[in-house]
PDB file of N, CA and C in Angstrom:
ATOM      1  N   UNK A   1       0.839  -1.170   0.000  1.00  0.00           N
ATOM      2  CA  UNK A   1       0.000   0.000   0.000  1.00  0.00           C
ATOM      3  C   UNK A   1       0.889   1.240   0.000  1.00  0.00           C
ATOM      4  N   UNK A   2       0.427   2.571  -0.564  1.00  0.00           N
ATOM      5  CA  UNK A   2       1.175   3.472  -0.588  1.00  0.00           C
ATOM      6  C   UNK A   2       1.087   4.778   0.381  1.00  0.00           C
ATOM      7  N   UNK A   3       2.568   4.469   0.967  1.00  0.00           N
ATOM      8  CA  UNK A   3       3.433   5.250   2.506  1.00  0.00           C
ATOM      9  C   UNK A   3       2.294   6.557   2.345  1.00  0.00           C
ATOM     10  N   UNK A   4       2.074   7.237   1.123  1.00  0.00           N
ATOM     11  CA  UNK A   4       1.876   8.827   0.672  1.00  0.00           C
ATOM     12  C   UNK A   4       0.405   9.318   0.843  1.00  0.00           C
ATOM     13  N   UNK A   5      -0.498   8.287   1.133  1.00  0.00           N
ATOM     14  CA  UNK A   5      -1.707   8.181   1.275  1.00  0.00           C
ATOM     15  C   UNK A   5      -2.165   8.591   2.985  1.00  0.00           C
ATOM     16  N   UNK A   6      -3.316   9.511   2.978  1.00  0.00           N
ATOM     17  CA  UNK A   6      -3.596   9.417   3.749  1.00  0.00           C
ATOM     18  C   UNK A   6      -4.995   8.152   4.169  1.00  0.00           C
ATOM     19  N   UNK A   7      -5.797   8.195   3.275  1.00  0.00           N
ATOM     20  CA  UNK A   7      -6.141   7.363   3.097  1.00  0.00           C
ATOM     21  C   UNK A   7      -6.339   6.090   2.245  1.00  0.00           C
ATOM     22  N   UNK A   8      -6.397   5.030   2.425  1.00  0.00           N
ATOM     23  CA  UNK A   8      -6.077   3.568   1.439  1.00  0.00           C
ATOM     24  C   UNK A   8      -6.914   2.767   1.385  1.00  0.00           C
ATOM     25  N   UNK A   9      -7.823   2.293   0.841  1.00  0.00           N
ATOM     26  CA  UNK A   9      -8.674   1.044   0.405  1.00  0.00           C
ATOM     27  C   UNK A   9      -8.129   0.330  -0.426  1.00  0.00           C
ATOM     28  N   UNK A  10      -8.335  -1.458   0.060  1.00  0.00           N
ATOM     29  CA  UNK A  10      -8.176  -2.054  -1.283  1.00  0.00           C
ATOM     30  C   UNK A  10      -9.032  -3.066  -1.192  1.00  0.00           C
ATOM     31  N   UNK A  11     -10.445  -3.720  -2.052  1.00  0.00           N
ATOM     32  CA  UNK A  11     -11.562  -3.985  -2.070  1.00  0.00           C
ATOM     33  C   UNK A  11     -11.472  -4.061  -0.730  1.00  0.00           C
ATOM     34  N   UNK A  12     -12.542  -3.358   0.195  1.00  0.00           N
ATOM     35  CA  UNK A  12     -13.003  -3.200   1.357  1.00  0.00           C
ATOM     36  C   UNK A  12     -14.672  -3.070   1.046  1.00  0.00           C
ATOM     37  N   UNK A  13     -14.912  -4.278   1.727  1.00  0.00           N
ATOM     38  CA  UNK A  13     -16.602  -4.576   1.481  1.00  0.00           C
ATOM     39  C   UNK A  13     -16.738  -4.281   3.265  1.00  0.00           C
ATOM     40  N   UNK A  14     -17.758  -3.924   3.537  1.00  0.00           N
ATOM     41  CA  UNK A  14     -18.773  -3.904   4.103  1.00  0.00           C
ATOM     42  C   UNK A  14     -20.101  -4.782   4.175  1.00  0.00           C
ATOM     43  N   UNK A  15     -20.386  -5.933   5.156  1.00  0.00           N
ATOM     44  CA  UNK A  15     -21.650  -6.265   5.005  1.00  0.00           C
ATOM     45  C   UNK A  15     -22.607  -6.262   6.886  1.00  0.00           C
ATOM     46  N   UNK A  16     -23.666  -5.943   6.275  1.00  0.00           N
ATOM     47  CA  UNK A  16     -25.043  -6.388   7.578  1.00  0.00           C
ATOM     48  C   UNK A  16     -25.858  -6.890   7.293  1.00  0.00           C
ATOM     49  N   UNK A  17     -25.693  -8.048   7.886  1.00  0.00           N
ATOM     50  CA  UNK A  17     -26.561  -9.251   7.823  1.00  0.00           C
ATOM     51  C   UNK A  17     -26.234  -9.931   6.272  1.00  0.00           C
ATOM     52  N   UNK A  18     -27.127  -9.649   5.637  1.00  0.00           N
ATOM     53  CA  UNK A  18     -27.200 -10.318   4.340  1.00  0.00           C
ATOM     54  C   UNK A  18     -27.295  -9.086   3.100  1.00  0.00           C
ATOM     55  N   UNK A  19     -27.082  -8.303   3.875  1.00  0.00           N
ATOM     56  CA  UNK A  19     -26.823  -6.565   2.530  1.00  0.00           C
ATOM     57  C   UNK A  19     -25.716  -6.075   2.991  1.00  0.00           C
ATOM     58  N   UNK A  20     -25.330  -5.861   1.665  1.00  0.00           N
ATOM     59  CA  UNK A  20     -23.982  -5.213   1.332  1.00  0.00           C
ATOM     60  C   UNK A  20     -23.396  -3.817   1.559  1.00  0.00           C
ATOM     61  N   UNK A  21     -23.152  -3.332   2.274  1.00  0.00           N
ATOM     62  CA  UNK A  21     -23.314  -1.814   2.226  1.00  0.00           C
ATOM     63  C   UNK A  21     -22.473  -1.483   1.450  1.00  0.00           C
ATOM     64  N   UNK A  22     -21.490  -1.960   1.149  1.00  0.00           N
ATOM     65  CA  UNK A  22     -19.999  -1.318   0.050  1.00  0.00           C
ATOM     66  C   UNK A  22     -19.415  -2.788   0.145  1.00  0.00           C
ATOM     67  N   UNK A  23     -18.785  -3.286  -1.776  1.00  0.00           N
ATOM     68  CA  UNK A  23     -18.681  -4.248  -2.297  1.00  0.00           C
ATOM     69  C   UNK A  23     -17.478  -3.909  -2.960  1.00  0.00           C
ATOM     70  N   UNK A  24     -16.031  -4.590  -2.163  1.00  0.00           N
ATOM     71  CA  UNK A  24     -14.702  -4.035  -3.136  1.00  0.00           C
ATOM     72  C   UNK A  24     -14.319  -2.855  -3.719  1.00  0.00           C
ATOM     73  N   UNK A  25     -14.544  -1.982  -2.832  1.00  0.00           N
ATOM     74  CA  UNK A  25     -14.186  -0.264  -2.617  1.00  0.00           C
ATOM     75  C   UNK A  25     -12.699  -0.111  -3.017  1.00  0.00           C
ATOM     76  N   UNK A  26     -11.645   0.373  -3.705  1.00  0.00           N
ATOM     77  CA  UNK A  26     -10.637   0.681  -4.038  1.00  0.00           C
ATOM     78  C   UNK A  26     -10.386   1.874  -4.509  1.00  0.00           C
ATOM     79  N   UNK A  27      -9.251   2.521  -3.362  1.00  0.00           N
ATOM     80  CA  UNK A  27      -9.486   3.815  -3.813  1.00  0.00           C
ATOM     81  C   UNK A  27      -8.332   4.426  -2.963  1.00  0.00           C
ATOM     82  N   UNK A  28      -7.462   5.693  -3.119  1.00  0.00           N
ATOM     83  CA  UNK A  28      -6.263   5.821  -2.248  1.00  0.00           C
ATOM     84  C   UNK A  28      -6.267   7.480  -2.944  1.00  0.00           C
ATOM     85  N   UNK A  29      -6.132   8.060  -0.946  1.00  0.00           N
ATOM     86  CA  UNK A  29      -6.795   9.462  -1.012  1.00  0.00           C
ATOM     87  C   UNK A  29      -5.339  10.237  -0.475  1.00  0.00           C
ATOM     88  N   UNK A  30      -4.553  11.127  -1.380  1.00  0.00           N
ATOM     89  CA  UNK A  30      -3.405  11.679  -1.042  1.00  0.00           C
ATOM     90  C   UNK A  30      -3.221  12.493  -0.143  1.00  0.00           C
ATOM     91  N   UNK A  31      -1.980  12.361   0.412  1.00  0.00           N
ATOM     92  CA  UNK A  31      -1.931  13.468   1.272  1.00  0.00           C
ATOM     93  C   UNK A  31      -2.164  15.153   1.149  1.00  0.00           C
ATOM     94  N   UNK A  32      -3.091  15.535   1.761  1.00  0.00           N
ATOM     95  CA  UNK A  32      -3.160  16.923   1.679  1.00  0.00           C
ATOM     96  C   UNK A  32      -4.284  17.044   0.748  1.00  0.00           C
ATOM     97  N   UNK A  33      -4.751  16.022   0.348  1.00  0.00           N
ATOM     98  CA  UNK A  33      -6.174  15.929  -0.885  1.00  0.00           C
ATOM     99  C   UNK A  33      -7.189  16.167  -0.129  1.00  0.00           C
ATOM    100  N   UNK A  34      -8.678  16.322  -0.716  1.00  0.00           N
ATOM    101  CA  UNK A  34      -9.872  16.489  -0.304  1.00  0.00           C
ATOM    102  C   UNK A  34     -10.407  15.292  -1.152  1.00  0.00           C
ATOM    103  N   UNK A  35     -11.772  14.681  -0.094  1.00  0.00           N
ATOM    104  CA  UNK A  35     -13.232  14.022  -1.211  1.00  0.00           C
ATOM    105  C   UNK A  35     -14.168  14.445  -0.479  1.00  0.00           C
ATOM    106  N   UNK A  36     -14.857  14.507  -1.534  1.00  0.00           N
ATOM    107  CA  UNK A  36     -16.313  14.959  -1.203  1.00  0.00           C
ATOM    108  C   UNK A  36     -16.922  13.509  -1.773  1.00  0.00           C
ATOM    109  N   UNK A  37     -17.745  13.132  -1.065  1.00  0.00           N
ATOM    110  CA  UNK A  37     -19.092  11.918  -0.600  1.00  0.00           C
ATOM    111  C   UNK A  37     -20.456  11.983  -1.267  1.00  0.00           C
ATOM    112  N   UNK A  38     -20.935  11.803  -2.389  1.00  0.00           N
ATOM    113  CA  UNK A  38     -22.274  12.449  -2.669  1.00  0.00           C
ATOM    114  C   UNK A  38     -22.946  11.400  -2.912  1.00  0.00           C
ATOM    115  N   UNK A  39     -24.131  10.995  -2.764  1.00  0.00           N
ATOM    116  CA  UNK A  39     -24.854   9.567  -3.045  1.00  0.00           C
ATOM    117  C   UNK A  39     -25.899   9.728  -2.849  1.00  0.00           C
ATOM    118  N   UNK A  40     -26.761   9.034  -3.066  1.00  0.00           N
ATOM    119  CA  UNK A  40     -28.427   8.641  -2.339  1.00  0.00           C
ATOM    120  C   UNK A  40     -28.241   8.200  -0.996  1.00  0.00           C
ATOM    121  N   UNK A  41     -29.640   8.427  -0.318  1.00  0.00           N
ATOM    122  CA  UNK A  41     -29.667   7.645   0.874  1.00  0.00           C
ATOM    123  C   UNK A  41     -29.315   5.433   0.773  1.00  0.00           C
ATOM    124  N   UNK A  42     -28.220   4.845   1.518  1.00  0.00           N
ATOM    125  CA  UNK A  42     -28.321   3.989   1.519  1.00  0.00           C
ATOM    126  C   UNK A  42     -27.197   3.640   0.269  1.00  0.00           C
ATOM    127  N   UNK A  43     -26.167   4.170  -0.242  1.00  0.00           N
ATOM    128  CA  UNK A  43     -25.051   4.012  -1.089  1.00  0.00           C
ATOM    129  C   UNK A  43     -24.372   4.036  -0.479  1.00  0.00           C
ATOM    130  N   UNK A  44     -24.013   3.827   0.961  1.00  0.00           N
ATOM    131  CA  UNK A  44     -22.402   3.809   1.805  1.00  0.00           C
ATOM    132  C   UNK A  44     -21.889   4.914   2.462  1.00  0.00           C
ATOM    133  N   UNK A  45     -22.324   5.798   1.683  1.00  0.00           N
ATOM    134  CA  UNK A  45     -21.800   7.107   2.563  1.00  0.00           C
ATOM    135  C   UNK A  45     -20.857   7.133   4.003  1.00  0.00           C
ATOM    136  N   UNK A  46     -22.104   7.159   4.755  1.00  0.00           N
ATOM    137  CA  UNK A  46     -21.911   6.939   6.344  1.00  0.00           C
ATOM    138  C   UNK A  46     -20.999   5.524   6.708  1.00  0.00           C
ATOM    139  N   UNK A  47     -21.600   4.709   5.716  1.00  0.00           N
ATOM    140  CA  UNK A  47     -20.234   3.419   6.066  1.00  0.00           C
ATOM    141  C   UNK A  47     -18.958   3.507   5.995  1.00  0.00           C
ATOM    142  N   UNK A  48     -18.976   3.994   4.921  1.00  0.00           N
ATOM    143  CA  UNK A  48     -17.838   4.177   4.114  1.00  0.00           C
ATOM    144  C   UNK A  48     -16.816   5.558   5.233  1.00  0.00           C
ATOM    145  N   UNK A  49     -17.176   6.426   6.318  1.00  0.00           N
ATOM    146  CA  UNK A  49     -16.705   7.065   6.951  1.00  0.00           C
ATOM    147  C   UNK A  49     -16.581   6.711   8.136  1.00  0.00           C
ATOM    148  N   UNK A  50     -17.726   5.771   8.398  1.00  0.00           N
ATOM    149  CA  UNK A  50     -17.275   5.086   9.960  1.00  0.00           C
ATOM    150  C   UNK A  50     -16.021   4.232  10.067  1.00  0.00           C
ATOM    151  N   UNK A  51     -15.864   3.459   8.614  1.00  0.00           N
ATOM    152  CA  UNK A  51     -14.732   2.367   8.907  1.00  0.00           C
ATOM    153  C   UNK A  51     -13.506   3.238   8.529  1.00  0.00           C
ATOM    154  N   UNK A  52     -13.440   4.273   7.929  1.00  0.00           N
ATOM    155  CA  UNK A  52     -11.843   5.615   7.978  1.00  0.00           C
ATOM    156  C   UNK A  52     -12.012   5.540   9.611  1.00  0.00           C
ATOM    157  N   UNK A  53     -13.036   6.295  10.237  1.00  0.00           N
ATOM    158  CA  UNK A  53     -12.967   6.705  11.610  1.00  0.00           C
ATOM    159  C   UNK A  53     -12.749   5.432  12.769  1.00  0.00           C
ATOM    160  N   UNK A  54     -12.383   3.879  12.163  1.00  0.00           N
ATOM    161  CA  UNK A  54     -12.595   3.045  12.934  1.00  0.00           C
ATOM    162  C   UNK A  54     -13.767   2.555  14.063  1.00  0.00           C
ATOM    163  N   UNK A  55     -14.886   3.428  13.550  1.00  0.00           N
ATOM    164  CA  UNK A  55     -16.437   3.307  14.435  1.00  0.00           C
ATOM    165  C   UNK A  55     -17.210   2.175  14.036  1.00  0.00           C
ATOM    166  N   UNK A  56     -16.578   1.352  12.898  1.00  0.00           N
ATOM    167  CA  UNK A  56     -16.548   0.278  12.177  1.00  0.00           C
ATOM    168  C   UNK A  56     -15.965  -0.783  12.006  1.00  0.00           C
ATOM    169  N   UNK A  57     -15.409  -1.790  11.732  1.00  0.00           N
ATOM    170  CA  UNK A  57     -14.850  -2.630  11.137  1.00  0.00           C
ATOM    171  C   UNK A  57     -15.260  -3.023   9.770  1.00  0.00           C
ATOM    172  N   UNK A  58     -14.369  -2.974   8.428  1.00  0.00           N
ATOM    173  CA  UNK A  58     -14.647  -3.830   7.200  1.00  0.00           C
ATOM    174  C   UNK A  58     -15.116  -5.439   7.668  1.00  0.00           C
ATOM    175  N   UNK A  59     -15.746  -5.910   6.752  1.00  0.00           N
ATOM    176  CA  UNK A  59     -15.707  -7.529   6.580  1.00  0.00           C
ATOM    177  C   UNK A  59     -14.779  -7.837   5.514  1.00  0.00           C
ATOM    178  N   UNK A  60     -14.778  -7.622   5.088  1.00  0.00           N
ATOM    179  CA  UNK A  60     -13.531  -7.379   4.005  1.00  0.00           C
ATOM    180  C   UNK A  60     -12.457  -6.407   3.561  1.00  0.00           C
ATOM    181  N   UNK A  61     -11.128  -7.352   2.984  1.00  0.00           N
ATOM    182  CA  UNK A  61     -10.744  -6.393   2.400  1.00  0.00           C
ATOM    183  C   UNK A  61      -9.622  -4.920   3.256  1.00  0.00           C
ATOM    184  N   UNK A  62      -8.772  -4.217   2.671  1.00  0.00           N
ATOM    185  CA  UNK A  62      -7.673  -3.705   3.535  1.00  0.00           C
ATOM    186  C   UNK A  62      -7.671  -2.608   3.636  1.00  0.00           C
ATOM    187  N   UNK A  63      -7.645  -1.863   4.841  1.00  0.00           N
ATOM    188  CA  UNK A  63      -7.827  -0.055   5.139  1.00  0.00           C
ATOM    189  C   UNK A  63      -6.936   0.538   6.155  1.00  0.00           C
ATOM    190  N   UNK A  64      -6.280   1.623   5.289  1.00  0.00           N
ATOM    191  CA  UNK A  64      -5.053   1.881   5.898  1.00  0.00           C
ATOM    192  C   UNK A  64      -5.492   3.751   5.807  1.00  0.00           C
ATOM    193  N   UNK A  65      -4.985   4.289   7.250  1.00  0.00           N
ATOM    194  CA  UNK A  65      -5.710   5.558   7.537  1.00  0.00           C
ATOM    195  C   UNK A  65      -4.184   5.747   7.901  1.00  0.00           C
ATOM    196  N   UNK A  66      -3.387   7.038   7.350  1.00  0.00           N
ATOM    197  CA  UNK A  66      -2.426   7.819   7.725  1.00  0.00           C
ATOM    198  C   UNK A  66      -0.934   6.456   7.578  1.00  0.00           C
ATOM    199  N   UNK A  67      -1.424   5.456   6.938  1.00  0.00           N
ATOM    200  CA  UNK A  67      -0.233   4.670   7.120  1.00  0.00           C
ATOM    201  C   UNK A  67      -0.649   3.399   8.288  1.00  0.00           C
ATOM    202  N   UNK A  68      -1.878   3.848   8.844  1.00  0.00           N
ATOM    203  CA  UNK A  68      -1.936   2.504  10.109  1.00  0.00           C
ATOM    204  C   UNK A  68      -2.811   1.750   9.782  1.00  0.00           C
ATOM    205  N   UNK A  69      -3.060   0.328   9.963  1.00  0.00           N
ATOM    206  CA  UNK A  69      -3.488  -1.205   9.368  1.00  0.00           C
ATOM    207  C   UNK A  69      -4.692  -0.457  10.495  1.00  0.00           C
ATOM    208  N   UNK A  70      -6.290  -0.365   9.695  1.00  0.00           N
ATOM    209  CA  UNK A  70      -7.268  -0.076  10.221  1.00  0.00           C
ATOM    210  C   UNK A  70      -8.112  -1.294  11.520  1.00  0.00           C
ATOM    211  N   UNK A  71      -6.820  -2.224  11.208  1.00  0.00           N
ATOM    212  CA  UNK A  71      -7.154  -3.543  12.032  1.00  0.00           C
ATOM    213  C   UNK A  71      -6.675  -3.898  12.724  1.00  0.00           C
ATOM    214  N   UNK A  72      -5.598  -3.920  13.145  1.00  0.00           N
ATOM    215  CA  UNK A  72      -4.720  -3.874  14.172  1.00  0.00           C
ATOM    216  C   UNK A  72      -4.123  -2.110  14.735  1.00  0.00           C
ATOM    217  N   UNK A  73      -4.366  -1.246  14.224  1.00  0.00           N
ATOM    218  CA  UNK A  73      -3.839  -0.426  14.595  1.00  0.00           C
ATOM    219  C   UNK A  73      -5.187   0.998  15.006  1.00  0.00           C
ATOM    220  N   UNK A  74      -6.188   0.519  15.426  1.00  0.00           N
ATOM    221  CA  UNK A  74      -7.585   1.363  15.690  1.00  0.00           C
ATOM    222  C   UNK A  74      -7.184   2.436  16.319  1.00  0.00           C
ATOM    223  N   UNK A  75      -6.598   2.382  17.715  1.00  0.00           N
ATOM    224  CA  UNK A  75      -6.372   3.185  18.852  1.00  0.00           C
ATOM    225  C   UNK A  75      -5.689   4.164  18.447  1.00  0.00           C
ATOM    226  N   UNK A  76      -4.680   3.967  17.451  1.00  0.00           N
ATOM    227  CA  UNK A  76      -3.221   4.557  16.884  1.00  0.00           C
ATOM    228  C   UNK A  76      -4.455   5.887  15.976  1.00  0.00           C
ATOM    229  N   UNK A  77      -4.862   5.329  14.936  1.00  0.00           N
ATOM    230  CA  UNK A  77      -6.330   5.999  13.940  1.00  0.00           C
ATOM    231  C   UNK A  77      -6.954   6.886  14.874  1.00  0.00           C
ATOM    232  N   UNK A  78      -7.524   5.872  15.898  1.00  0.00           N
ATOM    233  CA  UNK A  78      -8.542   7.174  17.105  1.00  0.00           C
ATOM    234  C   UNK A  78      -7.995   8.351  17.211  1.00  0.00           C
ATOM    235  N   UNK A  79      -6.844   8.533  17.726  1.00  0.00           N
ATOM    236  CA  UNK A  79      -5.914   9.619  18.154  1.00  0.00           C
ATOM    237  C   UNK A  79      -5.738  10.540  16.841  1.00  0.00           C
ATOM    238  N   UNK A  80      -5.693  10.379  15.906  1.00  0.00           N
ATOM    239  CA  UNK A  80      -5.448  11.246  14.614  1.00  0.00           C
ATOM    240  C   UNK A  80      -7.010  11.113  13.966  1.00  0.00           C
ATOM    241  N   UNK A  81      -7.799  10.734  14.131  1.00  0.00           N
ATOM    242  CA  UNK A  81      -8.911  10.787  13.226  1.00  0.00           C
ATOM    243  C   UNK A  81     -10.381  10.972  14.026  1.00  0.00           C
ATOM    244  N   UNK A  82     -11.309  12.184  13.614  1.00  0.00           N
ATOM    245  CA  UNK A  82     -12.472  12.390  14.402  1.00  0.00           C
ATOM    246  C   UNK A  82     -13.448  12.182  13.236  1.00  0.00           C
ATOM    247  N   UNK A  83     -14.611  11.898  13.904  1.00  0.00           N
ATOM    248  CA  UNK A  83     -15.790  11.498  13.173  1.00  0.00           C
ATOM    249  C   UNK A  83     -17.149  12.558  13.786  1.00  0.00           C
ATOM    250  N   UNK A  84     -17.228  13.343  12.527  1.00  0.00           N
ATOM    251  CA  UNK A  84     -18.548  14.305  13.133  1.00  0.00           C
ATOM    252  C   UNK A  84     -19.718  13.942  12.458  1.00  0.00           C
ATOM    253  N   UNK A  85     -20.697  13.537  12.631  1.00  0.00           N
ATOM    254  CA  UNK A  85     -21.795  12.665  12.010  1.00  0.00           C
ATOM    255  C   UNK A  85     -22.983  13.879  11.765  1.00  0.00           C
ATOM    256  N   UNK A  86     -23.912  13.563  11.500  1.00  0.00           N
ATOM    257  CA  UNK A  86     -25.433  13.878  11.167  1.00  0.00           C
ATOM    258  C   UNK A  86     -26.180  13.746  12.612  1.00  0.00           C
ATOM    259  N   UNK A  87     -25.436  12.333  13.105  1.00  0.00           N
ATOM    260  CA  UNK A  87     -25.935  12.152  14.344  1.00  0.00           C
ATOM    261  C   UNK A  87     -24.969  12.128  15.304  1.00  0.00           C
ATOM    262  N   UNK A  88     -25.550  12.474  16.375  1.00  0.00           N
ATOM    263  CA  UNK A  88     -24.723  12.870  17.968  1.00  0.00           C
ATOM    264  C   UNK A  88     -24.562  11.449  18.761  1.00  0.00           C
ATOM    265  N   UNK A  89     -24.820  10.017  18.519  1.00  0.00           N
ATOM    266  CA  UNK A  89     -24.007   9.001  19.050  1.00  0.00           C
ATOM    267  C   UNK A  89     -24.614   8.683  20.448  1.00  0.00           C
ATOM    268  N   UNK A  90     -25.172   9.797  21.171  1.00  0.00           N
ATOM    269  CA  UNK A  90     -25.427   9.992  22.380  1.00  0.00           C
ATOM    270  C   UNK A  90     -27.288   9.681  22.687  1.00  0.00           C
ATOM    271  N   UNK A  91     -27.160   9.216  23.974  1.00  0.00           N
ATOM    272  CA  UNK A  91     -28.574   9.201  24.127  1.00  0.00           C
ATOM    273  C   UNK A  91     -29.437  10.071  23.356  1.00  0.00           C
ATOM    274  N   UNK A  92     -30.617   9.955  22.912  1.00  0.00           N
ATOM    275  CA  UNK A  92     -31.358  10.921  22.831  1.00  0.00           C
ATOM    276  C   UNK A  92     -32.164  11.711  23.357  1.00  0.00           C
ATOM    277  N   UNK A  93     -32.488  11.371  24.888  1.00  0.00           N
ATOM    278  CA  UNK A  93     -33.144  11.650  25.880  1.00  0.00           C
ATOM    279  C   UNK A  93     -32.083  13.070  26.396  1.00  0.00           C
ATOM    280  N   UNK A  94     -30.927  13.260  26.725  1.00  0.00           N
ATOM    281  CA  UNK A  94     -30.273  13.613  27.148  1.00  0.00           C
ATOM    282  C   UNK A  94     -30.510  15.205  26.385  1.00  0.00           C
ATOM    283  N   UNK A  95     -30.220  16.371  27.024  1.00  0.00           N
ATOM    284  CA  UNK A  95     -30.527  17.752  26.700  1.00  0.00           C
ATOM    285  C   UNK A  95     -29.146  18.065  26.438  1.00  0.00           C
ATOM    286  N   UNK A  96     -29.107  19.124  25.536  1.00  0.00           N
ATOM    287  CA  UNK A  96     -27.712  20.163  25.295  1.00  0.00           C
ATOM    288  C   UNK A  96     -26.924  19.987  26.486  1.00  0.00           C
ATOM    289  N   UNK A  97     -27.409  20.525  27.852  1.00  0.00           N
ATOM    290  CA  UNK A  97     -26.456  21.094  29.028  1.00  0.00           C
ATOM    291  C   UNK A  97     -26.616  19.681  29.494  1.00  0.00           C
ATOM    292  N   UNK A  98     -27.021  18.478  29.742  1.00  0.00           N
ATOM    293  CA  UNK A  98     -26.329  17.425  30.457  1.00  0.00           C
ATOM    294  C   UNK A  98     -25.275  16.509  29.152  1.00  0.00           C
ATOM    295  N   UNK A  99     -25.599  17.311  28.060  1.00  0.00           N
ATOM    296  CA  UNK A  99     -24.138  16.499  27.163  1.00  0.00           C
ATOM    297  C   UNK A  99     -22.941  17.675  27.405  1.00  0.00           C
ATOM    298  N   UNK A 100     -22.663  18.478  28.177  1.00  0.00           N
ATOM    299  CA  UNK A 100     -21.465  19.394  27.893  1.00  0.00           C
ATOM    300  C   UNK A 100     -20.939  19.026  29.122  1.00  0.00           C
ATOM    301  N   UNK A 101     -19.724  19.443  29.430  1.00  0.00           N
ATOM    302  CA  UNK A 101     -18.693  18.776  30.397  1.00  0.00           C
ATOM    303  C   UNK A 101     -19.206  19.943  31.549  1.00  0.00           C
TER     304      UNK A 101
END
C-alpha cells in the first residue's frame, strides 16, 4: 500500500446481515487531498466514513488511515482521526447542558 496516502482502500466490502453496504471499494486518497461523498440515501456514505474513523470494522478487504493497518492499529487511527456525524451518538433523551462537560 502506498506510505503517501492518507487514506487507502483495497476492495473493502462492508456487510449487515445479508446486505452489502460497500462491495470491493478501491481507492487511495493523497496526502493533503480532499473528497467529497455524494450519493443517495443507503449508497455507503456513512459506512464508508465510519470504517476511515474506525467506528466500524470492514468484513472485508484492507484499510489503511495515515499509514496505520485499520485492524490492528484502531487506537493509533482514534488519536489522529475524528468522526462528526449527522448524528450525535449519544442518548437521545439527554438535553444540550447534560451532554457538555
Amino acid at each position: 500500500m502506498n506510505n503517501h496516502a492518507a487514506v487507502e482502500l483495497r476492495d473493502v466490502s462492508k456487510r449487515f446481515g445479508t446486505q452489502w453496504a460497500l462491495a470491493r471499494v478501491s481507492y487511495s486518497l493523497p496526502m493533503g487531498e480532499s473528497l467529497l461523498l455524494t450519493g443517495p440515501n443507503g449508497s455507503g456514505k456513512t459506512t464508508l466514513l465510519r470504517l476511515i474513523a474506525t467506528a466500524a470494522s470492514p468484513t472485508a478487504g484492507e484499510l489503511r488511515v495515515l499509514g496505520l493497518d485499520s485492524r490492528t492499529q484502531r487506537e493509533d487511527i482514534r488519536q489522529r482521526v475524528g468522526l462528526l456525524s449527522h448524528a450525535s451518538f449519544l442518548y437521545e433523551d439527554l438535553s444540550a447542558h447534560q451532554t457538555s462537560p
